[in-house]
C-alpha atoms as a PDB file:
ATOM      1  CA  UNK A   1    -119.883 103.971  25.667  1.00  0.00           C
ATOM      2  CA  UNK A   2    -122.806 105.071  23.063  1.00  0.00           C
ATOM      3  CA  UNK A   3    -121.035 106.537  19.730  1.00  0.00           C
ATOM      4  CA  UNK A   4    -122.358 108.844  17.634  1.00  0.00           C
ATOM      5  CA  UNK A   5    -121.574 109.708  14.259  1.00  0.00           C
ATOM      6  CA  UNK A   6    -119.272 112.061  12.311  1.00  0.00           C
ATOM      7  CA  UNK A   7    -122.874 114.130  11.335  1.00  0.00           C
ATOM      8  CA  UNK A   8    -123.727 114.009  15.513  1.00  0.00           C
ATOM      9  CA  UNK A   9    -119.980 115.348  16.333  1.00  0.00           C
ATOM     10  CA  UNK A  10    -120.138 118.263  13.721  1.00  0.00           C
ATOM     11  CA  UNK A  11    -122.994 119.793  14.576  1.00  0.00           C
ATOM     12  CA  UNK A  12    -121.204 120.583  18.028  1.00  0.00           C
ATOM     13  CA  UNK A  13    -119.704 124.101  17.565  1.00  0.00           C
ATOM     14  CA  UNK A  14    -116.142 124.322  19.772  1.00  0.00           C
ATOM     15  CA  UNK A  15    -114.620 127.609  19.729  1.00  0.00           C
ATOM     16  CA  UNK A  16    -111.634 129.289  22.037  1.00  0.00           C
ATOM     17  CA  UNK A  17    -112.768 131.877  24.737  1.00  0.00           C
ATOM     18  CA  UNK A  18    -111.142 134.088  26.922  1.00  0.00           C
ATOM     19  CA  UNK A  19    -112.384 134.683  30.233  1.00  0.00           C
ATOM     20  CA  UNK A  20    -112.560 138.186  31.167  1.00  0.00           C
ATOM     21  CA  UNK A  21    -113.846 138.003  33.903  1.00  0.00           C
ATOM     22  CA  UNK A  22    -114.706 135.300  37.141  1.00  0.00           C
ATOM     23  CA  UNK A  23    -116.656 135.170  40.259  1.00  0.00           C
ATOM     24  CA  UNK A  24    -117.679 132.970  42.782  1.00  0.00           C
ATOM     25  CA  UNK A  25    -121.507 132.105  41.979  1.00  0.00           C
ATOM     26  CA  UNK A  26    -123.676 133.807  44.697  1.00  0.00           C
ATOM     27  CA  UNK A  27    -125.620 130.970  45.442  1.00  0.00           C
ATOM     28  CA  UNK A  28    -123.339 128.072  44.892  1.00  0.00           C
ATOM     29  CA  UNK A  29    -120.487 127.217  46.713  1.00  0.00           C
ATOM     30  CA  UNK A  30    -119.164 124.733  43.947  1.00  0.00           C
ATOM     31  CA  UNK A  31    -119.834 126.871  40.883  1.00  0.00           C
ATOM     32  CA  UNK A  32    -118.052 130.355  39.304  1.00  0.00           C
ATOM     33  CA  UNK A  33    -119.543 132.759  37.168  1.00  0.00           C
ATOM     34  CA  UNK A  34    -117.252 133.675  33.930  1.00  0.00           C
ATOM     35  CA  UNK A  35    -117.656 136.227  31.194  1.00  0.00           C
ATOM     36  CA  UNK A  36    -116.120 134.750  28.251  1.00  0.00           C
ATOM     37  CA  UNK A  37    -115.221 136.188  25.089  1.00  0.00           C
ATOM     38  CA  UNK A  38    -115.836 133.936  22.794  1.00  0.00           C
ATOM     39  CA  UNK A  39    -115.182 136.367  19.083  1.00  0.00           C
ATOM     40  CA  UNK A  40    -118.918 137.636  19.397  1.00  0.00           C
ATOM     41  CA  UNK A  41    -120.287 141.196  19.931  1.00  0.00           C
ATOM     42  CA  UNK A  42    -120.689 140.496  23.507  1.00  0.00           C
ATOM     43  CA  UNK A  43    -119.073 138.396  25.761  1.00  0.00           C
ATOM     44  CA  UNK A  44    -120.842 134.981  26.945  1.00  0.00           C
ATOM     45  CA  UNK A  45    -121.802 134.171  30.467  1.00  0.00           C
ATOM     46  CA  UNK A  46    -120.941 130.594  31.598  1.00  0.00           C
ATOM     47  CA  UNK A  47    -121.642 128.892  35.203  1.00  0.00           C
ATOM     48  CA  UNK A  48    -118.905 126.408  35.618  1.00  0.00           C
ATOM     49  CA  UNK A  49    -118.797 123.711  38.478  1.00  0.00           C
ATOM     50  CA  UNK A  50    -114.582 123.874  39.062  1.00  0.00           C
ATOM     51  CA  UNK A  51    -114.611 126.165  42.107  1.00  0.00           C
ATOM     52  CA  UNK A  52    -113.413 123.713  43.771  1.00  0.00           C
ATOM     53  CA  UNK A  53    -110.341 123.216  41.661  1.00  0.00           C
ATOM     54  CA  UNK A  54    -109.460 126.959  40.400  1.00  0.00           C
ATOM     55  CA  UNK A  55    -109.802 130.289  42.412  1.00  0.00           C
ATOM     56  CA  UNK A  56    -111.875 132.591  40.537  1.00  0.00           C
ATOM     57  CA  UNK A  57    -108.939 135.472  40.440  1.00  0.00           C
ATOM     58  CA  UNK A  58    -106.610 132.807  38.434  1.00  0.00           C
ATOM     59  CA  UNK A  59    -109.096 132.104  35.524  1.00  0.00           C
ATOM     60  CA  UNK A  60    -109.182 135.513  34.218  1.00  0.00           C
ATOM     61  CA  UNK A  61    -106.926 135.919  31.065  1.00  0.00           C
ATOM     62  CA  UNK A  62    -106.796 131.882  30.671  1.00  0.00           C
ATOM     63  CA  UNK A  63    -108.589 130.877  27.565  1.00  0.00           C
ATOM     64  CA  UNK A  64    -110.557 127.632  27.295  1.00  0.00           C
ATOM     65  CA  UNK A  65    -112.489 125.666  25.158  1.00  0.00           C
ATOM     66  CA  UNK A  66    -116.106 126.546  24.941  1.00  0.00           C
ATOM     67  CA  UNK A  67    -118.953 124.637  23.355  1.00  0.00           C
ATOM     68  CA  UNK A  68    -120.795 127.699  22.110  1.00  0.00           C
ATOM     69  CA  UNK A  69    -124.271 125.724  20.701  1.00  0.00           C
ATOM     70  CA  UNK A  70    -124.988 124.594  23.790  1.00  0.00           C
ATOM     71  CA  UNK A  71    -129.148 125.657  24.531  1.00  0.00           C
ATOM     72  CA  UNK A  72    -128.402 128.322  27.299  1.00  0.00           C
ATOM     73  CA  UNK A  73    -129.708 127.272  31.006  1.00  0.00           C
ATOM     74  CA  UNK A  74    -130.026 128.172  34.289  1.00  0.00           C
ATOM     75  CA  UNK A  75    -127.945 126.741  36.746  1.00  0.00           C
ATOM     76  CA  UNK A  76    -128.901 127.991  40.640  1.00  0.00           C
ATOM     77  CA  UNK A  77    -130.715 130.960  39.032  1.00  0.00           C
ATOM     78  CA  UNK A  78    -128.101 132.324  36.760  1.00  0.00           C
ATOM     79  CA  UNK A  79    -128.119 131.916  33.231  1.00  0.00           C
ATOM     80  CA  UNK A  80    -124.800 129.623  31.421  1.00  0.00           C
ATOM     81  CA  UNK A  81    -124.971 130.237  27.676  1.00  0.00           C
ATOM     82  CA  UNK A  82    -122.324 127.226  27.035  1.00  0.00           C
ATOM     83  CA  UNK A  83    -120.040 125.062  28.931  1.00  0.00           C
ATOM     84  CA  UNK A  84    -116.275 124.930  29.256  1.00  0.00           C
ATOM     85  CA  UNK A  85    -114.552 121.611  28.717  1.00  0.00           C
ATOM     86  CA  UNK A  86    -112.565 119.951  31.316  1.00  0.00           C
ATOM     87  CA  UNK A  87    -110.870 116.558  32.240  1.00  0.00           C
ATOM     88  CA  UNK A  88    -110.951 114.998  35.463  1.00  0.00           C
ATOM     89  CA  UNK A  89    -108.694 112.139  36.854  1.00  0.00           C
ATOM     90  CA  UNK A  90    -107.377 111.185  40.190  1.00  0.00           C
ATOM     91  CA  UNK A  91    -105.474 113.748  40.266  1.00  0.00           C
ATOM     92  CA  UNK A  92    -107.919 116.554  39.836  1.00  0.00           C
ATOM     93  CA  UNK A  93    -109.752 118.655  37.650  1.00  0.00           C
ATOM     94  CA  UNK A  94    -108.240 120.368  34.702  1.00  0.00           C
ATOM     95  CA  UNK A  95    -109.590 122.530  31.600  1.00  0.00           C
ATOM     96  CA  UNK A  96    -109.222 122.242  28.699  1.00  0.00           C
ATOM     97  CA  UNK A  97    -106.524 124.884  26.888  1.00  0.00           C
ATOM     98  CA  UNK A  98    -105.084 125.974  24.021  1.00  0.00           C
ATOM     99  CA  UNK A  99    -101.077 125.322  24.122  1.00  0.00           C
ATOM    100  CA  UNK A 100    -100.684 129.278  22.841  1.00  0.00           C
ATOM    101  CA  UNK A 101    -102.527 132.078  22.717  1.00  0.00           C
ATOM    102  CA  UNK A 102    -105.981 131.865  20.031  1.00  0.00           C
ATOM    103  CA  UNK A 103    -108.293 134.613  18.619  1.00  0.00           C
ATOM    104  CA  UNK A 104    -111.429 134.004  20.653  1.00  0.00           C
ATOM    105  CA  UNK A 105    -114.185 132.691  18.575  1.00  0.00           C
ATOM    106  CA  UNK A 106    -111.342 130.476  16.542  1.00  0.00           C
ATOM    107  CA  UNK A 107    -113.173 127.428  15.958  1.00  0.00           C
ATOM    108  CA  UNK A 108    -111.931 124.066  17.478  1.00  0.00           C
ATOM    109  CA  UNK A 109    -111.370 121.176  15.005  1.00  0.00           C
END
């Protein structure tokens, strides 16, 4: 595993969203479309590959873990401007969460 240094790690900005609202990604059959709010003046759009693992309907309300500095892209013709964390094991895929509810756009440290 390549390390990186305390400088390299803080220069990634975490904050807490709240998805407001999910979709299944028109073009995709493994990706969802989320609006996250993520403490800014207007909600974030992120294209997530965990369709797979979590029905669109359930994610909305559930907040997450966001890395908000990410360059935005285009994933199967949709722009993502970030990416949700998640862990995956044998078991399956899970995000990343808060424990209790967090004002979205708290930062993560």
């Amino acid at each position: 595993m390549e390390q990186i240094t305390i400088d390299d790690f803080a220069r990634i900005d975490l904050r807490v969203g709240t998805i407001r609202k999910a979709e299944a990604h028109p073009d995709a059959d493994r990706l969802v479309v989320l609006s996250v709010d993520v403490g800014e003046e207007q909600e974030r759009q992120l294209v997530a590959g965990i369709r797979a693992a979590y029905d669109p309907a359930s994610l909305v309300g559930q907040q997450i873990v966001v890395v908000a500095n990410l360059k935005p892209t285009r994933l199967r013709g949709v722009e993502s401007q970030g990416m949700l964390l998640a862990a995956k094991d044998e078991a399956g895929l899970a995000l990343l969460q808060p424990k209790s509810e967090i004002k979205p756009g708290s930062r993560v440290s």
